[in-house]
PDB file of N, CA and C in Angstrom:
ATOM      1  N   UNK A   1     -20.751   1.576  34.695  1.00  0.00           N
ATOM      2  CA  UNK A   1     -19.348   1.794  34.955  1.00  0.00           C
ATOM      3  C   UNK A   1     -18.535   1.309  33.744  1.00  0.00           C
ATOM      4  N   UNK A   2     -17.810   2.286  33.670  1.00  0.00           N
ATOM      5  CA  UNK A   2     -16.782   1.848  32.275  1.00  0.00           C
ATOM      6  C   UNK A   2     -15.392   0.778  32.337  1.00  0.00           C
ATOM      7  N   UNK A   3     -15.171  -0.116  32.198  1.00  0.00           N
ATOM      8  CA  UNK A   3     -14.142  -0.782  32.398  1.00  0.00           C
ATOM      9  C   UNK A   3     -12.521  -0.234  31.871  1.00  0.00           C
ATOM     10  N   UNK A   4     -11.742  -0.361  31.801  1.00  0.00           N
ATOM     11  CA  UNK A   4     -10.667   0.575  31.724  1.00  0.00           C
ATOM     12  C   UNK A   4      -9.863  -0.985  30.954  1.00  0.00           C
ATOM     13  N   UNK A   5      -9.589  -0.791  29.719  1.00  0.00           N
ATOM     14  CA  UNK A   5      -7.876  -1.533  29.262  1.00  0.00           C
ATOM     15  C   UNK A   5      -6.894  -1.050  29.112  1.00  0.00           C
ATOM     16  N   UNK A   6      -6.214  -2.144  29.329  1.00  0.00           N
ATOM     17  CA  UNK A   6      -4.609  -1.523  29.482  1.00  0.00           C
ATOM     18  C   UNK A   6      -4.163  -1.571  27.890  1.00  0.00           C
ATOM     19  N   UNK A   7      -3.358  -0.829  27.749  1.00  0.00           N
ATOM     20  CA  UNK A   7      -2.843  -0.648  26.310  1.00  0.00           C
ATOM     21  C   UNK A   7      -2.404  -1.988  26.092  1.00  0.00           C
ATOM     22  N   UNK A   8      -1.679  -2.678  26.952  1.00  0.00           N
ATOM     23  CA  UNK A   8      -0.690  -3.721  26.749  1.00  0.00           C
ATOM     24  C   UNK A   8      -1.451  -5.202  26.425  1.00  0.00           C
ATOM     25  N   UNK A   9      -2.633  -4.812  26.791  1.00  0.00           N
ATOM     26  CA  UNK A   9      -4.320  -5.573  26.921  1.00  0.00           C
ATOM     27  C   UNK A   9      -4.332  -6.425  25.324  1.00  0.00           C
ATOM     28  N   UNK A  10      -4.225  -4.931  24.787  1.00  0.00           N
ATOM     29  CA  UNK A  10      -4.851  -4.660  23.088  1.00  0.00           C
ATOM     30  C   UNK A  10      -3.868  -5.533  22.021  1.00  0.00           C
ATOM     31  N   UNK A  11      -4.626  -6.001  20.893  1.00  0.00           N
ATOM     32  CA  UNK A  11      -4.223  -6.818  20.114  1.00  0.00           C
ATOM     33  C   UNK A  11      -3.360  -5.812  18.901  1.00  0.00           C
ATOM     34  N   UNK A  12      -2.321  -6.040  18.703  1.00  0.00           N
ATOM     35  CA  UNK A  12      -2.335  -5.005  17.633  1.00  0.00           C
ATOM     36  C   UNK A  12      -2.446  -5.007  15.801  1.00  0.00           C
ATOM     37  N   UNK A  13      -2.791  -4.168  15.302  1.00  0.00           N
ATOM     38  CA  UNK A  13      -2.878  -4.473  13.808  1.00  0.00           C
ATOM     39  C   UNK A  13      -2.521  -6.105  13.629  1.00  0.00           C
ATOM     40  N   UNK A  14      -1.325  -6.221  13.482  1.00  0.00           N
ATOM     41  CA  UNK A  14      -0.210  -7.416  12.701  1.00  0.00           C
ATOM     42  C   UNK A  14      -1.192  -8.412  13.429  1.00  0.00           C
ATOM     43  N   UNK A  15      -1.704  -8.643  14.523  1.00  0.00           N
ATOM     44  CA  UNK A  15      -2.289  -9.282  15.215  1.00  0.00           C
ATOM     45  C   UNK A  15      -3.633  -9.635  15.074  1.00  0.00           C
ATOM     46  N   UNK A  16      -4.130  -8.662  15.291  1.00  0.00           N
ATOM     47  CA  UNK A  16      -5.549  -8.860  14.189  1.00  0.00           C
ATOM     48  C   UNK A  16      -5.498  -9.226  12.692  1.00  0.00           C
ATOM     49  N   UNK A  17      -4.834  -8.833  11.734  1.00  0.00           N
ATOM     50  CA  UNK A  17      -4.374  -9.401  10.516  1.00  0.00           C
ATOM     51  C   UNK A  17      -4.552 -11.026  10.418  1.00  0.00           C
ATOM     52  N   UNK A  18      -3.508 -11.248  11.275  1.00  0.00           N
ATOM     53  CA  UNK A  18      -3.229 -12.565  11.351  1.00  0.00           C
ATOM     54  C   UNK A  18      -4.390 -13.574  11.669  1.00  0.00           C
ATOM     55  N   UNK A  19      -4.872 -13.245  12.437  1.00  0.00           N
ATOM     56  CA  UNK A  19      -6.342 -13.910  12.950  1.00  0.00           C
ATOM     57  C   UNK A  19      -7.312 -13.583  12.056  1.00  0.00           C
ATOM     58  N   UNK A  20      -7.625 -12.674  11.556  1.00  0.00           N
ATOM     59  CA  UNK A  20      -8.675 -12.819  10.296  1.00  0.00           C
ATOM     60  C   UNK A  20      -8.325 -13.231   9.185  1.00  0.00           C
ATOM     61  N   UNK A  21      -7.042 -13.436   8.655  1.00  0.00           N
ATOM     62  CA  UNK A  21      -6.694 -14.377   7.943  1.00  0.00           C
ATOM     63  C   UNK A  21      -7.199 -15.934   8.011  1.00  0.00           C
ATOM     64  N   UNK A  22      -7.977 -16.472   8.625  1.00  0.00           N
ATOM     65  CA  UNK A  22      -8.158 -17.680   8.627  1.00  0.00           C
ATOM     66  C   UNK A  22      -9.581 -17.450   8.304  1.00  0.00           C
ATOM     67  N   UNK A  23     -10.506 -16.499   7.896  1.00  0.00           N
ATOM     68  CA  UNK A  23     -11.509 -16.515   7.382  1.00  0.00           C
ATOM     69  C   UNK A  23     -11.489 -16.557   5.940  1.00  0.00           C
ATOM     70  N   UNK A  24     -11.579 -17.282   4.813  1.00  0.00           N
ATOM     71  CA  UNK A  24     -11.355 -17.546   3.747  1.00  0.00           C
ATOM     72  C   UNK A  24     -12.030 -16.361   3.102  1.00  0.00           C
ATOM     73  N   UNK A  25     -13.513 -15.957   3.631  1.00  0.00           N
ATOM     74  CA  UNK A  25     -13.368 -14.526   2.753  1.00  0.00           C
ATOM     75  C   UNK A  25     -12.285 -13.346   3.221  1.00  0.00           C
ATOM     76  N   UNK A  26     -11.880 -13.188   4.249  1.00  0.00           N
ATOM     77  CA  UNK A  26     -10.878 -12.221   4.051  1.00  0.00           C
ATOM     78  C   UNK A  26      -9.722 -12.431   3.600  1.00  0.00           C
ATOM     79  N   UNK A  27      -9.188 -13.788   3.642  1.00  0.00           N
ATOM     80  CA  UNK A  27      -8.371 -13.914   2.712  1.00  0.00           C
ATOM     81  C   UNK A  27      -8.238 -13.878   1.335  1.00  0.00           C
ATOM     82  N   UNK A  28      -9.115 -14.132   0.840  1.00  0.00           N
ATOM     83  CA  UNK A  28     -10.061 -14.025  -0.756  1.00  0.00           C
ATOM     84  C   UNK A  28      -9.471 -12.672  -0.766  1.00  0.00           C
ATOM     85  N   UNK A  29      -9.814 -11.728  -0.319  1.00  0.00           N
ATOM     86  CA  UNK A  29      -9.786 -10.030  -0.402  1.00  0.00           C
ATOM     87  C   UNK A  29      -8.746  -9.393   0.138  1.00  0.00           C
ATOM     88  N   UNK A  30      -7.890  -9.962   1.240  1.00  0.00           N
ATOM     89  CA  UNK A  30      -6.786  -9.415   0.846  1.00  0.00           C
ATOM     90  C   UNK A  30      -5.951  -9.884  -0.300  1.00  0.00           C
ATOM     91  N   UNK A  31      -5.607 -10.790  -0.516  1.00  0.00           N
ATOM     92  CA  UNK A  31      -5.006 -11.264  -1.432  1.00  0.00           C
ATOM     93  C   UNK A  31      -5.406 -10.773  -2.732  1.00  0.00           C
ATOM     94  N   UNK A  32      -7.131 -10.712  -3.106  1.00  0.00           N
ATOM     95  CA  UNK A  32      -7.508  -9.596  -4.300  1.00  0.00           C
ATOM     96  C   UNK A  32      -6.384  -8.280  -4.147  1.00  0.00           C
ATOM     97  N   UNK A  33      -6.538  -7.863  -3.124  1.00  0.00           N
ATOM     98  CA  UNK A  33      -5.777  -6.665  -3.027  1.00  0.00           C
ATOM     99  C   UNK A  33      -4.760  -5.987  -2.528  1.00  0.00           C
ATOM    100  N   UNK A  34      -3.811  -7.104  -2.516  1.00  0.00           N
ATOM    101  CA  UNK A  34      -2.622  -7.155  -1.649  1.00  0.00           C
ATOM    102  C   UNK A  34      -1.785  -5.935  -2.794  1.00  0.00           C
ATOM    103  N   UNK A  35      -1.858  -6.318  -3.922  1.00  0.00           N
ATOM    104  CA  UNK A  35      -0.812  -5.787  -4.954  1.00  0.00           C
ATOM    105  C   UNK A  35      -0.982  -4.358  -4.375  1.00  0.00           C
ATOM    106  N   UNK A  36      -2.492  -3.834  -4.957  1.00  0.00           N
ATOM    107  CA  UNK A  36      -2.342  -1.944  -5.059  1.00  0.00           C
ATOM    108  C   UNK A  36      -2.113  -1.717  -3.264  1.00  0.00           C
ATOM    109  N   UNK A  37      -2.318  -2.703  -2.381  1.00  0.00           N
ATOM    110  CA  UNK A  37      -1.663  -2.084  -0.823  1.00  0.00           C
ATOM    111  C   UNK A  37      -0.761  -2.000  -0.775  1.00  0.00           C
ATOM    112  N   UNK A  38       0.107  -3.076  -1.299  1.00  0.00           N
ATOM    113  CA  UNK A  38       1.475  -2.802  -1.089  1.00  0.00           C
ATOM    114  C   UNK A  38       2.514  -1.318  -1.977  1.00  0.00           C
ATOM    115  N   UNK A  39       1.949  -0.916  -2.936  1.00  0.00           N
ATOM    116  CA  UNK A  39       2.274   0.032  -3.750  1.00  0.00           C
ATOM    117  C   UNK A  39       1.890   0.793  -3.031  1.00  0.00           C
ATOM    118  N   UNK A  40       0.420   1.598  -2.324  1.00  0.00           N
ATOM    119  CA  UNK A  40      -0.076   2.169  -1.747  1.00  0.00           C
ATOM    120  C   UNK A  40       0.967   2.158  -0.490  1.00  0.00           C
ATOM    121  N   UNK A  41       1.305   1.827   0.083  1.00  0.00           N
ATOM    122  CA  UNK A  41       2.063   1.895   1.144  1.00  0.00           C
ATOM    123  C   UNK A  41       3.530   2.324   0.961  1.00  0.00           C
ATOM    124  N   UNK A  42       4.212   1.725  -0.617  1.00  0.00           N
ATOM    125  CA  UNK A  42       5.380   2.331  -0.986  1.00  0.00           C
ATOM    126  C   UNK A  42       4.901   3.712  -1.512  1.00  0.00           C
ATOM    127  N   UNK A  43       4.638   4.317  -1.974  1.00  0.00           N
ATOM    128  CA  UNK A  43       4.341   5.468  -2.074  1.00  0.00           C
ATOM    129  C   UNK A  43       3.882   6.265  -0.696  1.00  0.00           C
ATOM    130  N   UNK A  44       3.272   5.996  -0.084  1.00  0.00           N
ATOM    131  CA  UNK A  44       2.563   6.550   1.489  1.00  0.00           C
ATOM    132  C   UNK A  44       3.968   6.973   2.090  1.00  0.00           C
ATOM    133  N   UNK A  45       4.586   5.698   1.792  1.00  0.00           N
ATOM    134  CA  UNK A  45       6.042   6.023   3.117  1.00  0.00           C
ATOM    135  C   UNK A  45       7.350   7.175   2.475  1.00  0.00           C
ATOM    136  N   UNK A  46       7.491   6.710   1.017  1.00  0.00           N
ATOM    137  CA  UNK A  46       8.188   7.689   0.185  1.00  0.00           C
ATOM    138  C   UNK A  46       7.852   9.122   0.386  1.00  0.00           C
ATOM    139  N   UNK A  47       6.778   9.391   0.295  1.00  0.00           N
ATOM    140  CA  UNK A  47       6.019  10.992   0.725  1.00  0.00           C
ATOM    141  C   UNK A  47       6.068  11.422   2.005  1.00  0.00           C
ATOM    142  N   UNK A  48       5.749  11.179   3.215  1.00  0.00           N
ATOM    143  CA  UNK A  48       5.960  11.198   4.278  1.00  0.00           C
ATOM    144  C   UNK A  48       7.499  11.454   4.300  1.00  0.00           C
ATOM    145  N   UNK A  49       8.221  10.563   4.294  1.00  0.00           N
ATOM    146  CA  UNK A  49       9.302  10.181   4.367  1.00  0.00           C
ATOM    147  C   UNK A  49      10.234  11.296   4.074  1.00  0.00           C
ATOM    148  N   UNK A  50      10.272  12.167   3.184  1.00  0.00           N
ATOM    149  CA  UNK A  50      10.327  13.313   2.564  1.00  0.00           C
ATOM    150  C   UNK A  50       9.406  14.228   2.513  1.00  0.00           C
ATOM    151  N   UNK A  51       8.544  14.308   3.141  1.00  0.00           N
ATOM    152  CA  UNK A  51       7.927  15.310   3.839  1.00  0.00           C
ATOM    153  C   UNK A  51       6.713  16.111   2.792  1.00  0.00           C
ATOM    154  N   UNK A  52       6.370  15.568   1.729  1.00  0.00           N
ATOM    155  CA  UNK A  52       5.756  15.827   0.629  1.00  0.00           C
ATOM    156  C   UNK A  52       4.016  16.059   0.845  1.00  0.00           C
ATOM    157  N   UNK A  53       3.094  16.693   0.539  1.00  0.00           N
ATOM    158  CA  UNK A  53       2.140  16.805   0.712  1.00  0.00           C
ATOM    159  C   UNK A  53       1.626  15.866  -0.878  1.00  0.00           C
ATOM    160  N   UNK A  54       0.179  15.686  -1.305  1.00  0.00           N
ATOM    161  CA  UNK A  54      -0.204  14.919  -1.939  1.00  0.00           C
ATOM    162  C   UNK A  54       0.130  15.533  -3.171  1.00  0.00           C
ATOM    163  N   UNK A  55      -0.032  16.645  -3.139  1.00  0.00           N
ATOM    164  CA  UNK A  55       0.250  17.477  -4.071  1.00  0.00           C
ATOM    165  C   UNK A  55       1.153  18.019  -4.585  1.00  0.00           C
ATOM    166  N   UNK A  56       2.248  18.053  -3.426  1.00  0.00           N
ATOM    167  CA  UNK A  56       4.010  18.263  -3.605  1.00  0.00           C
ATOM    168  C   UNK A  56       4.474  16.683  -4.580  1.00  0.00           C
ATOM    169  N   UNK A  57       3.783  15.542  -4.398  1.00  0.00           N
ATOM    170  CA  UNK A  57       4.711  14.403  -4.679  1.00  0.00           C
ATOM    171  C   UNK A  57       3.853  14.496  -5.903  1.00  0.00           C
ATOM    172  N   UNK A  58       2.542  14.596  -6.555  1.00  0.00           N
ATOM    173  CA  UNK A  58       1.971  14.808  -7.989  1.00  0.00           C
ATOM    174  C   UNK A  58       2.717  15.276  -8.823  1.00  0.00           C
ATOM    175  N   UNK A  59       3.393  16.710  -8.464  1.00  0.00           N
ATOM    176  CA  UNK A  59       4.527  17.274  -9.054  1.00  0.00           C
ATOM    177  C   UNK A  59       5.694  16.821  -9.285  1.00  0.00           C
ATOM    178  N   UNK A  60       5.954  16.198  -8.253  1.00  0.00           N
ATOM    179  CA  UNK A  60       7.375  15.271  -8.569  1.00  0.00           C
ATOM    180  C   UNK A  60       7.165  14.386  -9.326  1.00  0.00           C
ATOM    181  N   UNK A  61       6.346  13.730  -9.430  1.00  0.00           N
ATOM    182  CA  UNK A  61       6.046  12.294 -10.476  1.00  0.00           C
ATOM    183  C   UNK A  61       4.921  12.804 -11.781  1.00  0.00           C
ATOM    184  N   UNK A  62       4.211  14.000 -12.026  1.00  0.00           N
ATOM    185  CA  UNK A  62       3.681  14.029 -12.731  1.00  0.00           C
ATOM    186  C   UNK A  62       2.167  13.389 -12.882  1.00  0.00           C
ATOM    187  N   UNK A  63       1.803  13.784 -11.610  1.00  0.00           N
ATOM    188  CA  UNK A  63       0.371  13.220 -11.325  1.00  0.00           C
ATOM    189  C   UNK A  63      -0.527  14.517 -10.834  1.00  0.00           C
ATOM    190  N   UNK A  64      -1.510  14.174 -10.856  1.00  0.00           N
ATOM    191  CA  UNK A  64      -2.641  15.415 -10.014  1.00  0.00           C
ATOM    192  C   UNK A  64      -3.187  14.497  -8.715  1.00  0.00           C
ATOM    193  N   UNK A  65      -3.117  15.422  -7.752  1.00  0.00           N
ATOM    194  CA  UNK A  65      -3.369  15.341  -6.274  1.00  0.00           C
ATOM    195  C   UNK A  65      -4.787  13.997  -6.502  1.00  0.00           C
ATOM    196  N   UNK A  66      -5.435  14.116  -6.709  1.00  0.00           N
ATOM    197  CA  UNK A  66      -6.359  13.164  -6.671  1.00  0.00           C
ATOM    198  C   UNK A  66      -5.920  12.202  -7.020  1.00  0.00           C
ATOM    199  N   UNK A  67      -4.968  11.576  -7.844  1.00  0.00           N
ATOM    200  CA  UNK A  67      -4.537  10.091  -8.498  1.00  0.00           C
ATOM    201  C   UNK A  67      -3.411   9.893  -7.893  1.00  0.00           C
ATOM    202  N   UNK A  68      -2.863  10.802  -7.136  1.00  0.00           N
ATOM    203  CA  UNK A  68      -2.203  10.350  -5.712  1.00  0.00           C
ATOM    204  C   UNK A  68      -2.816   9.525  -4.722  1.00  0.00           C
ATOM    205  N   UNK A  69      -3.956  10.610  -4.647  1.00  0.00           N
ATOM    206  CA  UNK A  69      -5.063  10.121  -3.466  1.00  0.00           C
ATOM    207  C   UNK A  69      -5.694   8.754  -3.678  1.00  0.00           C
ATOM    208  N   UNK A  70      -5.734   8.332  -4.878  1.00  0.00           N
ATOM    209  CA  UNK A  70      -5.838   7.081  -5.385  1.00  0.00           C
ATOM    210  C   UNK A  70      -5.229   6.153  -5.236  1.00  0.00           C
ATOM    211  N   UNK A  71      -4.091   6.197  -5.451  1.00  0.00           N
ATOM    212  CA  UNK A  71      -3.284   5.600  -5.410  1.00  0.00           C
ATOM    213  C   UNK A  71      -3.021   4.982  -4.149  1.00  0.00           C
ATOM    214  N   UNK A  72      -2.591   6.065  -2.984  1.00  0.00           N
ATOM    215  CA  UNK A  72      -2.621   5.632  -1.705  1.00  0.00           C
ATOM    216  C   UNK A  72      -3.733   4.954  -0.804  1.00  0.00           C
ATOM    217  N   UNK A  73      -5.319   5.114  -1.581  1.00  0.00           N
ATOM    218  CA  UNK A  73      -6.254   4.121  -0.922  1.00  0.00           C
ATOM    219  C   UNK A  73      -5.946   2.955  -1.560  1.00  0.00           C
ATOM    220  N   UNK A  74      -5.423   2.520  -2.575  1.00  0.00           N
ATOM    221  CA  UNK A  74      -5.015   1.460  -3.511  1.00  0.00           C
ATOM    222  C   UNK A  74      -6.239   1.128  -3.287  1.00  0.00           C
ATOM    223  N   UNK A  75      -6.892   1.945  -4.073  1.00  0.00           N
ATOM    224  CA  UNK A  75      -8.427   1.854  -4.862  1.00  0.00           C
ATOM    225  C   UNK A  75      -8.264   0.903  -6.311  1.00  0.00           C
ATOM    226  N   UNK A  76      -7.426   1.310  -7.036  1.00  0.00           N
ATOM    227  CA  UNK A  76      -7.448  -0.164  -8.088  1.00  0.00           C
ATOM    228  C   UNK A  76      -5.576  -0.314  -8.294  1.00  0.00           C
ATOM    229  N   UNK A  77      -5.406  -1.065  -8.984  1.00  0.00           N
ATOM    230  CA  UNK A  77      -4.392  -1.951  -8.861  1.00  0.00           C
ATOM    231  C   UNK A  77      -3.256  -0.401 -10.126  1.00  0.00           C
ATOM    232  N   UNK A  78      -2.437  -0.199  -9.604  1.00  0.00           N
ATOM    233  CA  UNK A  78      -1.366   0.734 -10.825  1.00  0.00           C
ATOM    234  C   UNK A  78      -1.138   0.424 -12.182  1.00  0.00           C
ATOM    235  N   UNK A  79      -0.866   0.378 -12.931  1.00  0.00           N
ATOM    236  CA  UNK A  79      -0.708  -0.118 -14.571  1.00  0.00           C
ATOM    237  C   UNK A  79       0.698  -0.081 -14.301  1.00  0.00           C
ATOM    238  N   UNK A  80       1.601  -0.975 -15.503  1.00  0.00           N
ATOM    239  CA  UNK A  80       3.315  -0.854 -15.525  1.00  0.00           C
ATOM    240  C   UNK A  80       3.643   0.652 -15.769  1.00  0.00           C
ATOM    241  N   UNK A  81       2.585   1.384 -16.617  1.00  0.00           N
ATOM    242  CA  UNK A  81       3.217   2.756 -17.086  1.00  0.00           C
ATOM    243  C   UNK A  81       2.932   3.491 -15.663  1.00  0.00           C
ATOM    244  N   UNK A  82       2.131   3.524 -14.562  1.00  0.00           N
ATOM    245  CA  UNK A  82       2.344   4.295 -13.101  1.00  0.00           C
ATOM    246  C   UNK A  82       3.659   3.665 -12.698  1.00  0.00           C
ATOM    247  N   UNK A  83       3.690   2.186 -12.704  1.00  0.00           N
ATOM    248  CA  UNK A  83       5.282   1.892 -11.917  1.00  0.00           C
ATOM    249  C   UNK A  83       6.123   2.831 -12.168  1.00  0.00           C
ATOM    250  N   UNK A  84       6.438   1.921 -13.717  1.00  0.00           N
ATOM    251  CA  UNK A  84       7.564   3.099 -14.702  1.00  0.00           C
ATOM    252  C   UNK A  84       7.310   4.497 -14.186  1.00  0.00           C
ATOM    253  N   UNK A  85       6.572   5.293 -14.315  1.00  0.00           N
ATOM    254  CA  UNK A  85       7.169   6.571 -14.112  1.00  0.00           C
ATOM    255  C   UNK A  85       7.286   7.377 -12.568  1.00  0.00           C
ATOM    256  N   UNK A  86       6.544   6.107 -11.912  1.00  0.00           N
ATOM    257  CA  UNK A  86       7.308   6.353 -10.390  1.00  0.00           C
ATOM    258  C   UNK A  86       8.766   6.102 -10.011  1.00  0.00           C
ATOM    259  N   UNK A  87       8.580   4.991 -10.847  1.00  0.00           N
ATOM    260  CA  UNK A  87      10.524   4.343 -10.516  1.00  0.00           C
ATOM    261  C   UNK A  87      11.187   5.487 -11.210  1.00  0.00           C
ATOM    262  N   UNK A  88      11.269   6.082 -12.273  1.00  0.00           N
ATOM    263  CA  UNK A  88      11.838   7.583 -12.906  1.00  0.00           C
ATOM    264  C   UNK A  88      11.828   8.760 -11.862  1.00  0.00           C
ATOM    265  N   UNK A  89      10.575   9.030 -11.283  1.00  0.00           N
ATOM    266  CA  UNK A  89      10.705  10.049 -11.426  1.00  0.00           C
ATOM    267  C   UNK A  89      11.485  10.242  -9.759  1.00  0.00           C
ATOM    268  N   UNK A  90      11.027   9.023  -9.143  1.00  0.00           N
ATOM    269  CA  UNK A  90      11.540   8.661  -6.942  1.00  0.00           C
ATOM    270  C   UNK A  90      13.055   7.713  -7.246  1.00  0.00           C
ATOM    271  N   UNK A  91      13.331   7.417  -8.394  1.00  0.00           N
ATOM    272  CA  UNK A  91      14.832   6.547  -8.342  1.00  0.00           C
ATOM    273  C   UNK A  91      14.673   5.314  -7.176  1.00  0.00           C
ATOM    274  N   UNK A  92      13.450   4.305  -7.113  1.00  0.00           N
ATOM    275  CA  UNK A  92      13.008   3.518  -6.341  1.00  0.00           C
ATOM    276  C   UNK A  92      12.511   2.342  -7.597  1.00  0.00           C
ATOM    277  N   UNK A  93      13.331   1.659  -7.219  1.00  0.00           N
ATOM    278  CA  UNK A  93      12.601  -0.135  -8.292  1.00  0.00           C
ATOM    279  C   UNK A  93      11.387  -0.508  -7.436  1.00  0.00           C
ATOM    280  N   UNK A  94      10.322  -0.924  -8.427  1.00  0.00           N
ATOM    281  CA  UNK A  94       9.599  -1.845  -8.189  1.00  0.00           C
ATOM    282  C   UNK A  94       9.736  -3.291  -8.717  1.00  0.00           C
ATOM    283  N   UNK A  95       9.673  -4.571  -8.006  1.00  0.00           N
ATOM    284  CA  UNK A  95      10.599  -5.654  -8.705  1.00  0.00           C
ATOM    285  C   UNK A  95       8.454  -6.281  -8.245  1.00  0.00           C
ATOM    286  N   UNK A  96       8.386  -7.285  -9.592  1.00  0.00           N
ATOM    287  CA  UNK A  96       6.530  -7.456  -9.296  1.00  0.00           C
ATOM    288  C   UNK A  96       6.875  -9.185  -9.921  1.00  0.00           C
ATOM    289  N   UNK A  97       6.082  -9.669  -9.562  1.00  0.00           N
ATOM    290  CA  UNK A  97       6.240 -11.438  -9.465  1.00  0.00           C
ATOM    291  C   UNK A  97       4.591 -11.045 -10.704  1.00  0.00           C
ATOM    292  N   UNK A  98       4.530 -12.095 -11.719  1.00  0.00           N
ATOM    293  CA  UNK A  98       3.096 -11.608 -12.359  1.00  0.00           C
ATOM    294  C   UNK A  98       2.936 -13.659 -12.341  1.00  0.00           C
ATOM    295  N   UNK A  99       1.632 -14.093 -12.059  1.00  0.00           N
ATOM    296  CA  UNK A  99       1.585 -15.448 -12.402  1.00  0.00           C
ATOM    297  C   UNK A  99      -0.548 -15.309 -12.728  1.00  0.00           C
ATOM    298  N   UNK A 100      -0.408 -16.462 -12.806  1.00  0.00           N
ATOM    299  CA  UNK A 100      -1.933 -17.093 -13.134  1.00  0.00           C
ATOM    300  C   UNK A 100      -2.804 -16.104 -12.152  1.00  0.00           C
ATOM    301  N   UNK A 101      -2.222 -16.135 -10.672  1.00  0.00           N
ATOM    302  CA  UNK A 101      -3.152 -15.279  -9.775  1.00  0.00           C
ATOM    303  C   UNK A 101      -3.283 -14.148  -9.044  1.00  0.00           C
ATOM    304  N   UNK A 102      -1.431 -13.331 -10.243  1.00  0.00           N
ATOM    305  CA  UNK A 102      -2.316 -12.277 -10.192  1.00  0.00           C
ATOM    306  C   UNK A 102      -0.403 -11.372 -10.201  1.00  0.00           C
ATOM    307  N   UNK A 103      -0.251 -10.123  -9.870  1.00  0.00           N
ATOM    308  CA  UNK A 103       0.760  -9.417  -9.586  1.00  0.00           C
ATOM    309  C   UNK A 103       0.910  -9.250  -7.998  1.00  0.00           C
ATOM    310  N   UNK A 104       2.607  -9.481  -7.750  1.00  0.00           N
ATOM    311  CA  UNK A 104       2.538  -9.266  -6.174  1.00  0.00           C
ATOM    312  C   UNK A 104       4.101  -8.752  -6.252  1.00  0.00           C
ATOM    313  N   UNK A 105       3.968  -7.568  -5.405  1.00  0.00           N
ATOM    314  CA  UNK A 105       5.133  -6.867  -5.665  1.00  0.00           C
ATOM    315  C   UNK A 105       6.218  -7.544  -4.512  1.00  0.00           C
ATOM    316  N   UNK A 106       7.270  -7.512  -4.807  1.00  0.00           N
ATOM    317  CA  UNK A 106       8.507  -8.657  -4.109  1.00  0.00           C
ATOM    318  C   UNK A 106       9.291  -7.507  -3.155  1.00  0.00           C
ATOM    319  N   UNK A 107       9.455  -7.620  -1.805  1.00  0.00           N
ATOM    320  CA  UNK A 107      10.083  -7.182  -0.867  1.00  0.00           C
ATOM    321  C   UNK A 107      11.774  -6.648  -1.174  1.00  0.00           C
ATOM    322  N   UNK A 108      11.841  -5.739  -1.648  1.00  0.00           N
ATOM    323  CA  UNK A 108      13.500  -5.407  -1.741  1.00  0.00           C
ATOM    324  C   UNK A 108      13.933  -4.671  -1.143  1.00  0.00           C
ATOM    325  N   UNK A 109      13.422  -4.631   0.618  1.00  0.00           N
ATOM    326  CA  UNK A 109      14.017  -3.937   1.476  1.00  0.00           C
ATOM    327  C   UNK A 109      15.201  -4.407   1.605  1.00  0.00           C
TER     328      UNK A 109
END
């Protein structure tokens, strides 16, 4: 017999986040890779947002569909020259904190 949960049951993302955060290797690794998520996610929402396919927003910024697609797994971390010519080409600042451990892009909602 299958047991049945209630939606309201379920932990959500932010929630789970939070709790595996106290495992020092996942913290190790997000934090490796907090930078290209958070870019990855400003870009994700910009496209959407405007209704852009991967390939519609390549064109707008001067990329090919695959280094979009890159981008949005924030498979490796952007260079200043991807910022720069995202901030050109979407009229969107990226404001980035750089220290000993590492680049972390700063909230300017």
């Amino acid at each position: 017999m299958t047991t049945m949960v209630k939606i309201s049951e379920l932990e959500t993302a932010d929630e789970i986040h939070e709790r595996d955060l106290v495992d020092p290797g996942y913290r190790a690794e997000y934090e490796r890779t907090r930078f290209a998520n958070d870019i990855a996610i400003r870009v994700l929402q910009f496209r959407t947002e405007h209704g852009l396919s991967q390939t519609a927003f390549g064109r707008l910024v001067g990329m090919r569909q695959p280094h979009v697609a890159r981008l949005e797994a924030a498979e490796h971390e952007p260079s200043l020259t991807t910022l720069i010519r995202l901030s050109a080409a979407l009229g969107v600042d990226f404001t980035v904190d750089i220290n000993a451990s590492g680049a972390q892009l700063r909230n300017t909602a």
